[in-house]
C-alpha atoms as a PDB file:
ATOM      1  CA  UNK A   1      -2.804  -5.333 -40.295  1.00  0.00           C
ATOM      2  CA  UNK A   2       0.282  -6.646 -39.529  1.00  0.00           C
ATOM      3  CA  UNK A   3       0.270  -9.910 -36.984  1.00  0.00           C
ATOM      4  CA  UNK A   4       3.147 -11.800 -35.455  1.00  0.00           C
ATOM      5  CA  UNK A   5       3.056 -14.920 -33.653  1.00  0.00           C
ATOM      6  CA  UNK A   6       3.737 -16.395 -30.369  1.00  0.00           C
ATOM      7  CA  UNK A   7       4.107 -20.192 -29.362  1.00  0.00           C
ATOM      8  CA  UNK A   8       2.045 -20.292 -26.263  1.00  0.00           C
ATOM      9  CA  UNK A   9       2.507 -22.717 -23.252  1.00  0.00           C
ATOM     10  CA  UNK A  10       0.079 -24.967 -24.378  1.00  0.00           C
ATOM     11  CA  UNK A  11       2.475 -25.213 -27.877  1.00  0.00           C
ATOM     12  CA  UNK A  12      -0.519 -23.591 -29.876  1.00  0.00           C
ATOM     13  CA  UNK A  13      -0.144 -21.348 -32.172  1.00  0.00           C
ATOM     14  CA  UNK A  14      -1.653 -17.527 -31.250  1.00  0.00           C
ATOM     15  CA  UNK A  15      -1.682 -15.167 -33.087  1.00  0.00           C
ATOM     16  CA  UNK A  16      -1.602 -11.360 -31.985  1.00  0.00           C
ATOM     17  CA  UNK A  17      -2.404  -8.288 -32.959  1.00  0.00           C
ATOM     18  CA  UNK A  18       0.691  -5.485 -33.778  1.00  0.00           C
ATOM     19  CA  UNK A  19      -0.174  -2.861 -30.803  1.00  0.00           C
ATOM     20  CA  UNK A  20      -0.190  -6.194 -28.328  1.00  0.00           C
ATOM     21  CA  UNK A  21       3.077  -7.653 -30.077  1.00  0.00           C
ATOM     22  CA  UNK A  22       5.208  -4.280 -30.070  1.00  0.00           C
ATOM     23  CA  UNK A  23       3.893  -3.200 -25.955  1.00  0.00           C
ATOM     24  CA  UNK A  24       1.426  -0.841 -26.953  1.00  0.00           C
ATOM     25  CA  UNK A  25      -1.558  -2.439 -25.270  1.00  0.00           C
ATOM     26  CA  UNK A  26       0.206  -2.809 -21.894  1.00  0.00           C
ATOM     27  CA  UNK A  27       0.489   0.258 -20.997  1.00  0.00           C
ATOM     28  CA  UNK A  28      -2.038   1.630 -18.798  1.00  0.00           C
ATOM     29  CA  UNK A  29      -4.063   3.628 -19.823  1.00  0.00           C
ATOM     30  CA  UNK A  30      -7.174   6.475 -18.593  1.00  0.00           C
ATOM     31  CA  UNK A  31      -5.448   6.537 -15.383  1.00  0.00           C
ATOM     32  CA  UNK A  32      -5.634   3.209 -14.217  1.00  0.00           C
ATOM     33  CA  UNK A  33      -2.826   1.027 -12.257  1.00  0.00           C
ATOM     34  CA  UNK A  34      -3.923  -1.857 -13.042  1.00  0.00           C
ATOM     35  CA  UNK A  35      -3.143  -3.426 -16.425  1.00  0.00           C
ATOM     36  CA  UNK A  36      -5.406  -5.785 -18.232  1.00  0.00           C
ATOM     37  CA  UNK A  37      -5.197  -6.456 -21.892  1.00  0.00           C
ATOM     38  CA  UNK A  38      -7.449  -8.808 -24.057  1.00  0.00           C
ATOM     39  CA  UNK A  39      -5.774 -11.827 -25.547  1.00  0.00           C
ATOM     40  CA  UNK A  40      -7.554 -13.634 -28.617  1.00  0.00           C
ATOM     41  CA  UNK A  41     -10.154 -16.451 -27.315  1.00  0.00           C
ATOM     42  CA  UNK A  42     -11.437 -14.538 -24.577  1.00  0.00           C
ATOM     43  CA  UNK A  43      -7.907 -14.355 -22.139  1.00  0.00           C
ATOM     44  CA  UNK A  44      -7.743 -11.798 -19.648  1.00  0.00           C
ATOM     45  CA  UNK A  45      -4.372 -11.164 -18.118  1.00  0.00           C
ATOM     46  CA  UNK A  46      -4.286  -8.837 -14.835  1.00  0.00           C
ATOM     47  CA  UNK A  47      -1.502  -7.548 -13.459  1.00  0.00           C
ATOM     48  CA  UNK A  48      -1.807  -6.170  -9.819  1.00  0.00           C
ATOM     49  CA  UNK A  49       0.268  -5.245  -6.952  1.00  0.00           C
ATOM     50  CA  UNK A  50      -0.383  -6.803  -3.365  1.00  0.00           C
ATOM     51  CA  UNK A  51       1.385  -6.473  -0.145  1.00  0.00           C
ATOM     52  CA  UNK A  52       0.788  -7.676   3.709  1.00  0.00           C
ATOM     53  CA  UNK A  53       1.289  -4.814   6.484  1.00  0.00           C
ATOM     54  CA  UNK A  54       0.590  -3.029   9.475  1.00  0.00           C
ATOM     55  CA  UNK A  55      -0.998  -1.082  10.261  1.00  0.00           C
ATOM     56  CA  UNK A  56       0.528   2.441  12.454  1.00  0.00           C
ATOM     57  CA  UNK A  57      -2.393   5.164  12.348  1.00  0.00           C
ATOM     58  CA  UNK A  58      -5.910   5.755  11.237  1.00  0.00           C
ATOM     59  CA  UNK A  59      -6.705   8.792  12.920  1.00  0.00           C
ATOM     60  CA  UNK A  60      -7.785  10.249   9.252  1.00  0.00           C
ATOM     61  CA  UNK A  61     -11.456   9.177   8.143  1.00  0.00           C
ATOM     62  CA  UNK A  62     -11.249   6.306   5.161  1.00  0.00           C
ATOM     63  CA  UNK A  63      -7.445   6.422   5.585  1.00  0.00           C
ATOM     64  CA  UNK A  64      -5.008   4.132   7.308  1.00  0.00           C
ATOM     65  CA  UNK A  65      -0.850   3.996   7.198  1.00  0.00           C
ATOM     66  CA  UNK A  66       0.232   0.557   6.349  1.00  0.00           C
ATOM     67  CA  UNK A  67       3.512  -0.377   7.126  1.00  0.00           C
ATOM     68  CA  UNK A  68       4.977  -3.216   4.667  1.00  0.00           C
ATOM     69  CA  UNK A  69       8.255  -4.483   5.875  1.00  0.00           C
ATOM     70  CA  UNK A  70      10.619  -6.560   3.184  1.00  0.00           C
ATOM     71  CA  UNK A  71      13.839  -8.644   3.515  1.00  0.00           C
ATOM     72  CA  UNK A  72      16.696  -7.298   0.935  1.00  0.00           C
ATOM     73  CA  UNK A  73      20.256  -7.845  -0.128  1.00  0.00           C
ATOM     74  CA  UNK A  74      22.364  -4.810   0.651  1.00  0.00           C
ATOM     75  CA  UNK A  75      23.918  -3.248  -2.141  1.00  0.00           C
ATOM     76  CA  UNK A  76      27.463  -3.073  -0.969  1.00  0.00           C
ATOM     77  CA  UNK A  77      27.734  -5.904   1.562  1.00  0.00           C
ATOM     78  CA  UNK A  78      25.248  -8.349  -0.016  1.00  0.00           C
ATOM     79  CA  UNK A  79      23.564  -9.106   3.676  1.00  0.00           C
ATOM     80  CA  UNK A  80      19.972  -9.334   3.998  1.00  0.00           C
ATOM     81  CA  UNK A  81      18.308  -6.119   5.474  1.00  0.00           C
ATOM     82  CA  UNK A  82      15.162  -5.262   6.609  1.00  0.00           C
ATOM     83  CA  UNK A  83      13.419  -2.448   5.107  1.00  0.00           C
ATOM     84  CA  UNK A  84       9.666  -0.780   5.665  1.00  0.00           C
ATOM     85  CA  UNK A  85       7.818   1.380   3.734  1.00  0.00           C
ATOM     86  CA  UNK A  86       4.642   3.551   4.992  1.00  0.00           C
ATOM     87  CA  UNK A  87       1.467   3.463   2.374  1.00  0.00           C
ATOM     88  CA  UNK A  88      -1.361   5.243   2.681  1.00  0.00           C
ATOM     89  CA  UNK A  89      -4.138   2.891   1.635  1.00  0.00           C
ATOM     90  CA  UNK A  90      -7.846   3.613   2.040  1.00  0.00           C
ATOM     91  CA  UNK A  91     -10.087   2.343   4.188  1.00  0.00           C
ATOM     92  CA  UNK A  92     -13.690   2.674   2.790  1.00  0.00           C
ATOM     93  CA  UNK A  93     -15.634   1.020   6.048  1.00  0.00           C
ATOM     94  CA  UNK A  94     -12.730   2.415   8.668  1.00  0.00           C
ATOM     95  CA  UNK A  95     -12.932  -1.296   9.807  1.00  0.00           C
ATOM     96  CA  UNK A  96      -9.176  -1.428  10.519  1.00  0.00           C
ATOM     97  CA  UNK A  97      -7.247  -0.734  13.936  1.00  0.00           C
ATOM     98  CA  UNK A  98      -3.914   0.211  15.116  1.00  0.00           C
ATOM     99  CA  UNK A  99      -2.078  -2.839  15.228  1.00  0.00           C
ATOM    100  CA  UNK A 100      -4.055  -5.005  12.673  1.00  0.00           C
ATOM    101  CA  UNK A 101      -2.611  -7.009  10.089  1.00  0.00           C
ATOM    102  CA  UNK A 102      -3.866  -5.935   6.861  1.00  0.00           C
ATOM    103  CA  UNK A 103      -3.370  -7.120   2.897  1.00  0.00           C
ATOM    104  CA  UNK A 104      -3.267  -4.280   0.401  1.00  0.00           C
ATOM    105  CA  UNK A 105      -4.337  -4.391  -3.279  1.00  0.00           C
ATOM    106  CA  UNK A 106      -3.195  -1.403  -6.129  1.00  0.00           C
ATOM    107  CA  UNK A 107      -5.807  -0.085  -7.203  1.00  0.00           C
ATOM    108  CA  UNK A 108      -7.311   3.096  -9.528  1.00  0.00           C
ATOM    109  CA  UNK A 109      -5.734   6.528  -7.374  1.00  0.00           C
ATOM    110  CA  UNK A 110      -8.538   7.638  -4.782  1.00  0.00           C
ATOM    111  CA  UNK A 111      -6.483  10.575  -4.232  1.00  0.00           C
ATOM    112  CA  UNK A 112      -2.936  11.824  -4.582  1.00  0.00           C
ATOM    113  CA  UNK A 113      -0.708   9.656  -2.463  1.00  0.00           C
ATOM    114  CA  UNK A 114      -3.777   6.859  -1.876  1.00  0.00           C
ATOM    115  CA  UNK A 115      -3.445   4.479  -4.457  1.00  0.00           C
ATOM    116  CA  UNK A 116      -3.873   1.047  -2.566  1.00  0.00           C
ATOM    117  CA  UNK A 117      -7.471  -0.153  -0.873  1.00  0.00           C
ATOM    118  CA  UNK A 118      -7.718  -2.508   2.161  1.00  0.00           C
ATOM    119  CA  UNK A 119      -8.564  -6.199   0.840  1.00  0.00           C
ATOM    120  CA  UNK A 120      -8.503  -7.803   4.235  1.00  0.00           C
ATOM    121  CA  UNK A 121      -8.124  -7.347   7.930  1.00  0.00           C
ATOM    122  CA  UNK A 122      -6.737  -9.595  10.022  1.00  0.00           C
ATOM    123  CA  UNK A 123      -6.550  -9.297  14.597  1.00  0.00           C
ATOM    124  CA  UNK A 124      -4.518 -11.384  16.889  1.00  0.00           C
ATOM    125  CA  UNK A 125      -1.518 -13.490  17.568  1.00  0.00           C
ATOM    126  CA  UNK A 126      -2.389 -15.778  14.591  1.00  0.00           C
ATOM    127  CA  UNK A 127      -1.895 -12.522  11.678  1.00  0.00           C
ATOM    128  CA  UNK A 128       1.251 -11.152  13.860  1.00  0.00           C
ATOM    129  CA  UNK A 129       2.951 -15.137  12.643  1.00  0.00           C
ATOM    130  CA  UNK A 130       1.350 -14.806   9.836  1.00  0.00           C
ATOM    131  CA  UNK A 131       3.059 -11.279   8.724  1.00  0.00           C
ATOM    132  CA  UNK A 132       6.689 -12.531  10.464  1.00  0.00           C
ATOM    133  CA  UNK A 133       6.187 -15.998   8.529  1.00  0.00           C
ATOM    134  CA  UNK A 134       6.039 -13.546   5.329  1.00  0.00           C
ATOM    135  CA  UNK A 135       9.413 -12.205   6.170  1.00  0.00           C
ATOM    136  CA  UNK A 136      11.476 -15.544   7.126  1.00  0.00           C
ATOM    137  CA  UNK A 137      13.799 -16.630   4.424  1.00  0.00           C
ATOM    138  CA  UNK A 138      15.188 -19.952   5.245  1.00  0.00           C
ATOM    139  CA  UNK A 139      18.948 -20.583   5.968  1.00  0.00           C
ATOM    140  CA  UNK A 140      20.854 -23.638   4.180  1.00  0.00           C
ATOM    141  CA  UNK A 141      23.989 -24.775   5.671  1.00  0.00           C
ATOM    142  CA  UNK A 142      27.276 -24.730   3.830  1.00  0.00           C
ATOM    143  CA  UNK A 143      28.410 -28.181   5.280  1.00  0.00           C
ATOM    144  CA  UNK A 144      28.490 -31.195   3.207  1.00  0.00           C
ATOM    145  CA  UNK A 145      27.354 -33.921   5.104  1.00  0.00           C
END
């Protein structure tokens, strides 16, 4: 078996396996959306997906629609835009409400289009800062003092 190796952050020498060295072992695999692989020495790297929304319905049962806004750079006219995207996340204890403030994790499909699950729910004035906070990229002026 064929091994390469890899100068690690801590400038020690690791050696890995072929499948980890050429990709193989990152792809996911069984279904899953999350990808761990096993390092030498007992490492465990993780790679998941999370997001803050809103959320706009929950009239299904274990199901909410989570809206996740984003700041961008427009493709043509390089000004920041605001896009959303609807999710549909489940909801295993139907906890959350029209309105709430929610943070999503990627997670194993529950069903066709469901492939996040509700981490935490968040009411009030104090999550609606909290989600605009997310959004706010701050502005540096040009002039040179």
């Amino acid at each position: 078996m064929a091994t390469s190796s890899v100068l690690s952050p801590l400038t020690a020498q690791v050696k890995l396996a072929k499948s980890f060295a050429t990709g193989t072992a990152l792809r996911p695999s069984n279904g899953r959306s999350s990808v761990s692989v096993a390092a030498p020495g007992g490492l465990q790297v993780v790679a998941m997906k999370k997001l803050l929304g809103k959320v706009v319905t929950n009239s299904n049962d274990k199901t909410v629609t989570v809206e996740v806004q984003r700041i961008a750079p427009h493709n043509k006219y390089k000004k920041r835009v605001k896009t959303s995207k609807n999710y549909i996340v489940h909801d295993p204890e139907n906890k959350c409400k029209i309105g709430d403030v929610v943070s999503l994790s990627k997670c194993a499909p529950v069903s066709k289009r469901k492939s996040f699950v509700v981490l935490d729910v968040r009411t009030g004035q104090e999550a609606e800062m909290e989600l605009s906070q997310a959004l706010e990229i701050p502005f540096q002026s040009a002039v040179a003092a």
